[in-house]
PDB file of N, CA and C in Angstrom:
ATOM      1  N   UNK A   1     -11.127   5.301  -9.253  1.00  0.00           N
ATOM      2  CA  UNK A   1     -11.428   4.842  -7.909  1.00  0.00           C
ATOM      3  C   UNK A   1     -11.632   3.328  -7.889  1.00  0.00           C
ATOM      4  N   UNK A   2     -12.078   2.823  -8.873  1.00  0.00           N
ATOM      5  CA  UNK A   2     -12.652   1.220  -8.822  1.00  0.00           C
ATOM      6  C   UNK A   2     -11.172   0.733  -8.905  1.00  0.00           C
ATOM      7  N   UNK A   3     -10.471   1.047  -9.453  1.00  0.00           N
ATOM      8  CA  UNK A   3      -8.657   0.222  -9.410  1.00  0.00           C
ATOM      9  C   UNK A   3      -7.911   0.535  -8.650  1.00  0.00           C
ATOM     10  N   UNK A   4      -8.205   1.793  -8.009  1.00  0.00           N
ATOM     11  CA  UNK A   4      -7.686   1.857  -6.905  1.00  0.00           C
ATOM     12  C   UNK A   4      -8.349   0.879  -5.505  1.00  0.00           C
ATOM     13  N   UNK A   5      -9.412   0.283  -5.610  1.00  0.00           N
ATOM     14  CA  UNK A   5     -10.320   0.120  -4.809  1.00  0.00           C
ATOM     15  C   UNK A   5     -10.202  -1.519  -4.732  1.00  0.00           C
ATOM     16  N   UNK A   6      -9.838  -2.142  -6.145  1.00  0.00           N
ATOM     17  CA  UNK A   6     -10.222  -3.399  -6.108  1.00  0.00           C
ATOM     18  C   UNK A   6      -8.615  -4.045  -6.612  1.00  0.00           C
ATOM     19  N   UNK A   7      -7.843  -3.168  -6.530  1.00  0.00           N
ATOM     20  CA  UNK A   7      -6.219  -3.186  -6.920  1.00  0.00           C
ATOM     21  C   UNK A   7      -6.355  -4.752  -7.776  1.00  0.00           C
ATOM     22  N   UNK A   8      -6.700  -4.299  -9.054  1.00  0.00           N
ATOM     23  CA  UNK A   8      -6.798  -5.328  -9.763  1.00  0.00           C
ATOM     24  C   UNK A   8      -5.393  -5.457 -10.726  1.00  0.00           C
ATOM     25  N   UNK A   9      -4.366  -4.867 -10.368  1.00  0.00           N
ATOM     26  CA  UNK A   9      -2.945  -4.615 -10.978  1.00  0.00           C
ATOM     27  C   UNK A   9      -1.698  -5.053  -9.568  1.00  0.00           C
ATOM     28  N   UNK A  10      -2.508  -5.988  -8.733  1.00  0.00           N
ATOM     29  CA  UNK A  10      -1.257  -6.348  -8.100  1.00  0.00           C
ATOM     30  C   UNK A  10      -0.991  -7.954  -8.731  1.00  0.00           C
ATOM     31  N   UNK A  11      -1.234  -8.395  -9.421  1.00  0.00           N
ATOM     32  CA  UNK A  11      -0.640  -9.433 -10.475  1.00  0.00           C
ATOM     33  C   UNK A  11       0.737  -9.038 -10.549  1.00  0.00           C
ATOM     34  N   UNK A  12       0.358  -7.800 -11.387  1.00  0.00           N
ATOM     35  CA  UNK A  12       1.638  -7.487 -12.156  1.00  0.00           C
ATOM     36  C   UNK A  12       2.629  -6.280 -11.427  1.00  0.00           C
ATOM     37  N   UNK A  13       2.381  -6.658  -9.957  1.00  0.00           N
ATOM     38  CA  UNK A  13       3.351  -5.154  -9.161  1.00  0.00           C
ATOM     39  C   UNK A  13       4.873  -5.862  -9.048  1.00  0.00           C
ATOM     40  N   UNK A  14       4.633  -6.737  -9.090  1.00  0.00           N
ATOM     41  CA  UNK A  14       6.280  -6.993  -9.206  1.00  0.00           C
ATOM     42  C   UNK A  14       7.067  -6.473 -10.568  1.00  0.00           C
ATOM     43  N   UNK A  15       6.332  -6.857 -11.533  1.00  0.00           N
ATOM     44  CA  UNK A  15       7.050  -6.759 -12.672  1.00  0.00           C
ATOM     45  C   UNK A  15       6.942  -5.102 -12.839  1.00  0.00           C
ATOM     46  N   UNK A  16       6.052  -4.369 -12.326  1.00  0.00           N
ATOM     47  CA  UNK A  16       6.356  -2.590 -12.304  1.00  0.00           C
ATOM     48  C   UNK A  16       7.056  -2.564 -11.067  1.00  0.00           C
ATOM     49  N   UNK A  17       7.499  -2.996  -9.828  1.00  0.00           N
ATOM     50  CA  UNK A  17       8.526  -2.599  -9.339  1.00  0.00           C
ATOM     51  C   UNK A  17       9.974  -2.289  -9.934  1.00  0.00           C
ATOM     52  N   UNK A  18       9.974  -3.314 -10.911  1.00  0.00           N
ATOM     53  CA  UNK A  18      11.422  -3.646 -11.305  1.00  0.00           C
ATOM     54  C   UNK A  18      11.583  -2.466 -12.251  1.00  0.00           C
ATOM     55  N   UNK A  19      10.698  -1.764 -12.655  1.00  0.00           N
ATOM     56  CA  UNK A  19      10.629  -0.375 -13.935  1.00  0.00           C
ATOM     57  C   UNK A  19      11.222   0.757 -13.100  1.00  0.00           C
ATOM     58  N   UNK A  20      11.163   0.729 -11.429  1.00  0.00           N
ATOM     59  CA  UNK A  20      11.561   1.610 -11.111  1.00  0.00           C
ATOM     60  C   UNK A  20      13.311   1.090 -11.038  1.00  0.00           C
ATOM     61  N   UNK A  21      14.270   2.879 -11.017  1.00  0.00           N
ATOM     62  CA  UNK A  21      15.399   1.882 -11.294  1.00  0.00           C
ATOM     63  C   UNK A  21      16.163   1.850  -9.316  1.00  0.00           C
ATOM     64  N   UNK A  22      17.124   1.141  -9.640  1.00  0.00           N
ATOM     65  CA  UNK A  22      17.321   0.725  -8.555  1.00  0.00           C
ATOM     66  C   UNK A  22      16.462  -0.481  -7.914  1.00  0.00           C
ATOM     67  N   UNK A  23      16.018  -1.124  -8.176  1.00  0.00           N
ATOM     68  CA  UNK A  23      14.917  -2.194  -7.900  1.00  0.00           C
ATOM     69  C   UNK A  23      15.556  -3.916  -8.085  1.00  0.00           C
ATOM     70  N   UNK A  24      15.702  -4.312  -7.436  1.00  0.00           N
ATOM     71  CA  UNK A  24      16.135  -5.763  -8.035  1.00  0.00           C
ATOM     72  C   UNK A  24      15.316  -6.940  -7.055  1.00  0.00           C
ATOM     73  N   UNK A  25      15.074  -8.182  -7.256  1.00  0.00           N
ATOM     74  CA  UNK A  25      14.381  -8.878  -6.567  1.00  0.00           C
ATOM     75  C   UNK A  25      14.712  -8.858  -5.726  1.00  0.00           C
ATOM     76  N   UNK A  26      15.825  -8.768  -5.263  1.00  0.00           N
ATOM     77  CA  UNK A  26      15.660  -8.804  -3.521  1.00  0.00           C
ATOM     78  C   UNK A  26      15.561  -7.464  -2.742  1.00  0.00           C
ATOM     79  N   UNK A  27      15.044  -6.350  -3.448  1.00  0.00           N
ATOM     80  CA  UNK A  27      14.560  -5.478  -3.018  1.00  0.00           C
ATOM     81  C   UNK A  27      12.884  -5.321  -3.023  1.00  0.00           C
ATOM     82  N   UNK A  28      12.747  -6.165  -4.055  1.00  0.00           N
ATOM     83  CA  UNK A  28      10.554  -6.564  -4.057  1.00  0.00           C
ATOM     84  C   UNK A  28      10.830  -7.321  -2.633  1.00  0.00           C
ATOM     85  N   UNK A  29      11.224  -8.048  -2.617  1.00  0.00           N
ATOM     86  CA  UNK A  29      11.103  -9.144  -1.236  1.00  0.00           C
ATOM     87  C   UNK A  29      11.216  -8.341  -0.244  1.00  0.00           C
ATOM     88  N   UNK A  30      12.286  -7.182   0.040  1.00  0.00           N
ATOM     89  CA  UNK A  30      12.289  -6.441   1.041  1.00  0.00           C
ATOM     90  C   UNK A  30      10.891  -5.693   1.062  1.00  0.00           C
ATOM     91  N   UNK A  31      10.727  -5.087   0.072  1.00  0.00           N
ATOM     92  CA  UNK A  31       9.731  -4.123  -0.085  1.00  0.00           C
ATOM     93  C   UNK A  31       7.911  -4.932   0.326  1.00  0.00           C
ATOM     94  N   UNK A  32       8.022  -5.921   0.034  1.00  0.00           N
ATOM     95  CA  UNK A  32       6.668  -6.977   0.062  1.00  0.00           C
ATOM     96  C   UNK A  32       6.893  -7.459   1.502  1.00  0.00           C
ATOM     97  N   UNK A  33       7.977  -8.078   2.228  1.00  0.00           N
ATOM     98  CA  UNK A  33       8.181  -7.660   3.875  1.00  0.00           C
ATOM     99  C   UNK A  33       7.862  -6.919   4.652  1.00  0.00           C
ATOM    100  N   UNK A  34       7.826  -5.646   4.133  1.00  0.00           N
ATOM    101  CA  UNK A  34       8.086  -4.037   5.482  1.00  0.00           C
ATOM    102  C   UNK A  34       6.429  -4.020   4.792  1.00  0.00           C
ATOM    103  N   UNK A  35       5.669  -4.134   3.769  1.00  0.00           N
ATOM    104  CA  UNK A  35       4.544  -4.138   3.599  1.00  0.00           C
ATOM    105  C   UNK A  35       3.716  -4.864   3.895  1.00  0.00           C
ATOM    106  N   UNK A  36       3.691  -6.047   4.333  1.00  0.00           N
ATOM    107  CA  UNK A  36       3.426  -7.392   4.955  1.00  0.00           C
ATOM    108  C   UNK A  36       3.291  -6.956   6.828  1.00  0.00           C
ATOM    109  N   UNK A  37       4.749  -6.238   7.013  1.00  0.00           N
ATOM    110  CA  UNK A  37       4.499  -6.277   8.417  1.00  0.00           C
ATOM    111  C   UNK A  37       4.084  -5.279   8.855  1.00  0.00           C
ATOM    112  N   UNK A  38       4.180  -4.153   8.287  1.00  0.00           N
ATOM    113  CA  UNK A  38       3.204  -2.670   8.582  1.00  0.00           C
ATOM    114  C   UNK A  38       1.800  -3.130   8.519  1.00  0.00           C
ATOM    115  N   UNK A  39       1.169  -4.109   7.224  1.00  0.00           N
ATOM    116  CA  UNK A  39      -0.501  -4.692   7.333  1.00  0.00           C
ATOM    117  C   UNK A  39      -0.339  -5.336   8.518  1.00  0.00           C
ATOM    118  N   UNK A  40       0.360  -6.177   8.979  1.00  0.00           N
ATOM    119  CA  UNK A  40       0.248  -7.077  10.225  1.00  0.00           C
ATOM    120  C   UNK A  40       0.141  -5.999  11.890  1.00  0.00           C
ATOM    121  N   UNK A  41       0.655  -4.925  12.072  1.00  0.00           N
ATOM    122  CA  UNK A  41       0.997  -4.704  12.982  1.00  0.00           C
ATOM    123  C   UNK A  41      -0.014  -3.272  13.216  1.00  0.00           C
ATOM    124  N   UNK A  42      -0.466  -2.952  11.959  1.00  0.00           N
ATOM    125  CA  UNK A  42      -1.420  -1.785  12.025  1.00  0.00           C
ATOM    126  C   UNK A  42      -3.012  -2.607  11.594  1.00  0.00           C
ATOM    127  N   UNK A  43      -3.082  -3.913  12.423  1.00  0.00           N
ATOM    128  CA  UNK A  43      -4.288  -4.508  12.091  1.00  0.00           C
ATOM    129  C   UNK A  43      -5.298  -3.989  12.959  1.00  0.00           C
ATOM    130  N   UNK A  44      -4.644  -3.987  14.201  1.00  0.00           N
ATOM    131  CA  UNK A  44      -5.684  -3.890  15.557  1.00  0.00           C
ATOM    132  C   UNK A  44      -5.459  -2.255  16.067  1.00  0.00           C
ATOM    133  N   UNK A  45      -4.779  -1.807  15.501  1.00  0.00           N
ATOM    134  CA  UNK A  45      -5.045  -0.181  15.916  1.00  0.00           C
ATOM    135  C   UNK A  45      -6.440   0.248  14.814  1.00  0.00           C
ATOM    136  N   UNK A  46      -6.468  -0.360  13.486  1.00  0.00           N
ATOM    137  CA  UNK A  46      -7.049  -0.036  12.592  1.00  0.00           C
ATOM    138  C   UNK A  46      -8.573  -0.007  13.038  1.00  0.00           C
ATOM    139  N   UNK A  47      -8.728  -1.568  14.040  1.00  0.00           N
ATOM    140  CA  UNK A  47     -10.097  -1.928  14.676  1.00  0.00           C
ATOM    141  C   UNK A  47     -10.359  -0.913  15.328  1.00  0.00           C
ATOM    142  N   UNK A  48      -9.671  -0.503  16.085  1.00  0.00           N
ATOM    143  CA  UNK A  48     -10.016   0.339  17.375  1.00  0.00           C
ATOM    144  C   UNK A  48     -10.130   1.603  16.951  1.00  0.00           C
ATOM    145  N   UNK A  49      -9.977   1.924  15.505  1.00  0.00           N
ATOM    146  CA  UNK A  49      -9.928   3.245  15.277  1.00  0.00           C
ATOM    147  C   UNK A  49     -11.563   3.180  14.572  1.00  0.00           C
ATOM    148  N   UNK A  50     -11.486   2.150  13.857  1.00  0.00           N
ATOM    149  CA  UNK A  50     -13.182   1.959  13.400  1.00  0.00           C
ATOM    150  C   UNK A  50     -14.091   1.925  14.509  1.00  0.00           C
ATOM    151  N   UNK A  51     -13.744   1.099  15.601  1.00  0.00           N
ATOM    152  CA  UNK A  51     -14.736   1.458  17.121  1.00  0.00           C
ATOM    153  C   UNK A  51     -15.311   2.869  17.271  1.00  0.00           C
ATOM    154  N   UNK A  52     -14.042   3.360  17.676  1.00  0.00           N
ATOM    155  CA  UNK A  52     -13.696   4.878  17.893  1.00  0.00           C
ATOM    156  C   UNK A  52     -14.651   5.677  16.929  1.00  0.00           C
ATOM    157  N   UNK A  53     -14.251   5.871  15.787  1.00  0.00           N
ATOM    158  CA  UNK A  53     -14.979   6.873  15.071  1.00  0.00           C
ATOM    159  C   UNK A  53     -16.218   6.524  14.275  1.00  0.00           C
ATOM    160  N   UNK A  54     -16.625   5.520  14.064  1.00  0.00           N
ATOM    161  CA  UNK A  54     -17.308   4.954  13.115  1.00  0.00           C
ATOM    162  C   UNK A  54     -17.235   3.971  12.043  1.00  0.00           C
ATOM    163  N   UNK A  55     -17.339   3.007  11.652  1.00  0.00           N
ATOM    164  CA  UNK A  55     -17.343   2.119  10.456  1.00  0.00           C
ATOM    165  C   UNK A  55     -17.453   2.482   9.507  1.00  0.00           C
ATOM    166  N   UNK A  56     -18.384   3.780   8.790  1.00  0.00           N
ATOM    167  CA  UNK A  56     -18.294   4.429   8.035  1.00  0.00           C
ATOM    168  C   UNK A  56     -17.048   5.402   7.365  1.00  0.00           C
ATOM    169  N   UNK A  57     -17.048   5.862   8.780  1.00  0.00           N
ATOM    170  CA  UNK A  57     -15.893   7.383   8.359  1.00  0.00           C
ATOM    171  C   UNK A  57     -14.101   6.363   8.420  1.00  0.00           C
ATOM    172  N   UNK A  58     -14.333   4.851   8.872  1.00  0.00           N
ATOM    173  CA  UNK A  58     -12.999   4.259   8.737  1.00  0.00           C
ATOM    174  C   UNK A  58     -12.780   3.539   7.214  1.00  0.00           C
ATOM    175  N   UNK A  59     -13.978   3.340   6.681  1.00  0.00           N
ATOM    176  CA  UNK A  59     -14.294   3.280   4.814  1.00  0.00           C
ATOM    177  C   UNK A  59     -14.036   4.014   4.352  1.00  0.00           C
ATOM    178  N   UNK A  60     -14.339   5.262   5.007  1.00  0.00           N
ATOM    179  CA  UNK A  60     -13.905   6.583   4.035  1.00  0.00           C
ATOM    180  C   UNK A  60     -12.306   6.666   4.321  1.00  0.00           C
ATOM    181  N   UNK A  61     -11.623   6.614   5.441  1.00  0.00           N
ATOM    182  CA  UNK A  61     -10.157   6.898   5.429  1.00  0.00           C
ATOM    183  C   UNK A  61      -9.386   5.888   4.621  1.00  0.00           C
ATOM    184  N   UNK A  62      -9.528   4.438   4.710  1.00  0.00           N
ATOM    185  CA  UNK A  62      -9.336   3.849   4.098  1.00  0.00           C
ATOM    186  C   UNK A  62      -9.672   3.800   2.639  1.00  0.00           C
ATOM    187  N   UNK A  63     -10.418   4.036   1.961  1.00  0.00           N
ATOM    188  CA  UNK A  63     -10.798   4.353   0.648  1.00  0.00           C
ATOM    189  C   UNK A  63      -9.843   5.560   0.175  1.00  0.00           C
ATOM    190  N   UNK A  64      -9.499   6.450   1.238  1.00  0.00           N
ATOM    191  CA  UNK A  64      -8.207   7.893   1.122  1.00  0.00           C
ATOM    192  C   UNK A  64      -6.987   7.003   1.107  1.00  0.00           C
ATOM    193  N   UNK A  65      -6.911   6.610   2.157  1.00  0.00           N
ATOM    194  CA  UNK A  65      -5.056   5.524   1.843  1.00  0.00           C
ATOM    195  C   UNK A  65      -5.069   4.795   0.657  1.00  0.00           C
ATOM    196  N   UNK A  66      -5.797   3.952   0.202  1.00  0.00           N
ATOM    197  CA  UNK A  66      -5.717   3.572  -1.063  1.00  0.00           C
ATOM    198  C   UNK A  66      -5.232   4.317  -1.785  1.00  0.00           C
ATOM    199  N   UNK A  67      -6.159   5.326  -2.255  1.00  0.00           N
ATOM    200  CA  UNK A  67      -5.724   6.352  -3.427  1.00  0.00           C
ATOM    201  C   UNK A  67      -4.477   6.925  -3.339  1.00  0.00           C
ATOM    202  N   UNK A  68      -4.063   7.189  -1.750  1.00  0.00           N
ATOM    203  CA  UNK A  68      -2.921   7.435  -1.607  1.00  0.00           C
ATOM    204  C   UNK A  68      -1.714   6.711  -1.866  1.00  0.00           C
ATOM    205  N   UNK A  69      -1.973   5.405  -2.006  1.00  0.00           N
ATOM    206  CA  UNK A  69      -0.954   4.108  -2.185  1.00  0.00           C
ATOM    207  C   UNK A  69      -0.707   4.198  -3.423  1.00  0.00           C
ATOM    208  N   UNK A  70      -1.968   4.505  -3.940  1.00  0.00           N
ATOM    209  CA  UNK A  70      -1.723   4.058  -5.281  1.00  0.00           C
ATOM    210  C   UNK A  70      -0.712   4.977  -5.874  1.00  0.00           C
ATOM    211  N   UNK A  71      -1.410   6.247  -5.699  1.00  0.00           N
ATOM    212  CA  UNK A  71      -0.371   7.688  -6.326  1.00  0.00           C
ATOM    213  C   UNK A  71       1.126   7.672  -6.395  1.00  0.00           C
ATOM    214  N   UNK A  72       1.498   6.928  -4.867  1.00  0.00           N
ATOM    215  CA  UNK A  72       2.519   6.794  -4.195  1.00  0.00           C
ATOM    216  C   UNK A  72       3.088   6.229  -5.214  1.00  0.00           C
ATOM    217  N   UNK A  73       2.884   4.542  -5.951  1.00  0.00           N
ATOM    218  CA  UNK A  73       2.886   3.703  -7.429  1.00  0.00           C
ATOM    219  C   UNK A  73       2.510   4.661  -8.240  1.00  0.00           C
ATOM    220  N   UNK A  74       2.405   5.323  -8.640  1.00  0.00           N
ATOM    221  CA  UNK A  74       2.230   6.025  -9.706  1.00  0.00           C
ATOM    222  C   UNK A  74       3.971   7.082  -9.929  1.00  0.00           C
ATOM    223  N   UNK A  75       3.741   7.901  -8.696  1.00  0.00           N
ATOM    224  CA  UNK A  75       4.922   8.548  -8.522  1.00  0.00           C
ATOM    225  C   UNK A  75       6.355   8.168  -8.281  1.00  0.00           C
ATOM    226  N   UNK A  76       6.238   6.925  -8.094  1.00  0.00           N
ATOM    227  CA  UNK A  76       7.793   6.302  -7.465  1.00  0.00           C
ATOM    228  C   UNK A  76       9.088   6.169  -8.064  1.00  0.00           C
ATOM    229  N   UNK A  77       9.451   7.171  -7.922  1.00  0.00           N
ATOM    230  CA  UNK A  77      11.332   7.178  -8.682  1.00  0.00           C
ATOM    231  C   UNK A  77      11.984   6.457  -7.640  1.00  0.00           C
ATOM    232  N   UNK A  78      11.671   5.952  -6.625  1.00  0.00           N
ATOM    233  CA  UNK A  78      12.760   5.514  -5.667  1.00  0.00           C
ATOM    234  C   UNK A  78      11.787   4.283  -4.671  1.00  0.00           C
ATOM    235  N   UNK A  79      13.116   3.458  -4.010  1.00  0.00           N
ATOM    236  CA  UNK A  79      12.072   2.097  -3.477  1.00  0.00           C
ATOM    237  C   UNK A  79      11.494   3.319  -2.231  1.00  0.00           C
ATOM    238  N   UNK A  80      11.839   3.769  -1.555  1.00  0.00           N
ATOM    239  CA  UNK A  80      11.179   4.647  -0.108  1.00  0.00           C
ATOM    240  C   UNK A  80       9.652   4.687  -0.806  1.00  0.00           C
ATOM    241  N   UNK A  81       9.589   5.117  -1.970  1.00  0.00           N
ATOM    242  CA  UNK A  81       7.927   5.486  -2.433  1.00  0.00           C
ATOM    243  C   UNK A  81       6.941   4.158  -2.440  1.00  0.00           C
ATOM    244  N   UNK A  82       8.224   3.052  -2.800  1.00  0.00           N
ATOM    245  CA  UNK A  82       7.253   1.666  -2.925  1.00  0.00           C
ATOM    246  C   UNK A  82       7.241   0.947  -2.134  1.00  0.00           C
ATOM    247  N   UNK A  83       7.799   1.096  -0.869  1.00  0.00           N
ATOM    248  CA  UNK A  83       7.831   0.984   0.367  1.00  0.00           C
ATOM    249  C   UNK A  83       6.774   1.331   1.186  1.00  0.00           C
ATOM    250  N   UNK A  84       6.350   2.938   1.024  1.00  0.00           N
ATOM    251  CA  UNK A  84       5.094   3.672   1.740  1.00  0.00           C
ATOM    252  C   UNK A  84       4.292   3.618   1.015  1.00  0.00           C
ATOM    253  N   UNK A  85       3.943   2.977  -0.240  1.00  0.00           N
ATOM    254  CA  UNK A  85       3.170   3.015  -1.239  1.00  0.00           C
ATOM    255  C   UNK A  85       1.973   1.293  -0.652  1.00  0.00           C
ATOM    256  N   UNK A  86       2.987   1.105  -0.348  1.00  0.00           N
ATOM    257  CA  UNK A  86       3.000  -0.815   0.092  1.00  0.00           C
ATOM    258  C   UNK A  86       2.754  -0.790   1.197  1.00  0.00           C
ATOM    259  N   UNK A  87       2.893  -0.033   2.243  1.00  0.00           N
ATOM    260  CA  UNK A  87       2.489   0.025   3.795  1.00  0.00           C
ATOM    261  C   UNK A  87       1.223   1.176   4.009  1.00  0.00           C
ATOM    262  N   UNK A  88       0.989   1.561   3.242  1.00  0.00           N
ATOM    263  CA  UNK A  88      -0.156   2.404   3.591  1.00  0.00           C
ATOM    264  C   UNK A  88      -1.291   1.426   3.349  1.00  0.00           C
ATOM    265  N   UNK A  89      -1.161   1.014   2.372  1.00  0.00           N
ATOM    266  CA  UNK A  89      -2.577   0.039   1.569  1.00  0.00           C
ATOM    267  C   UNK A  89      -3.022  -0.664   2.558  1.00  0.00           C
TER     268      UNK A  89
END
């Protein structure tokens, strides 16, 4: 949970992107894009969902997407995984 938590291995996510096959730099760039703009665009629904339910219980969902991101990196034979792996976080 603490590395999932404090993603102390995105140093080195480029260089494990490229382990998956099919991967080439200008597919990290794509992939670090659509992850970039999914964080950008799911900023202010995110607020309103912490309004909504609580500050607490939006720590707890978020603390669930993480783990889920991560797995996602864990499991990824294909960019689609490091794609949703990268937009969930």
């Amino acid at each position: 949970m603490l590395v999932a938590n404090k993603r102390i291995f995105v140093a080195i996510l480029g260089a494990y992107y490229l382990t998956v096959p099919g991967v080439t730099a200008y597919t990290i760039g794509v992939i670090l894009m659509i992850s970039s703009l999914a964080g950008f665009l799911l900023e202010i629904p995110s607020g309103y969902m912490s309004d909504k339910m609580g500050h607490k219980s939006a720590l707890v969902m978020a603390r669930i997407l993480m783990i889920v991101s991560t797995l996602l990196y864990l499991v990824a034979d294909d960019v689609l995984f490091l794609i949703l792996g990268g937009s969930v976080s």
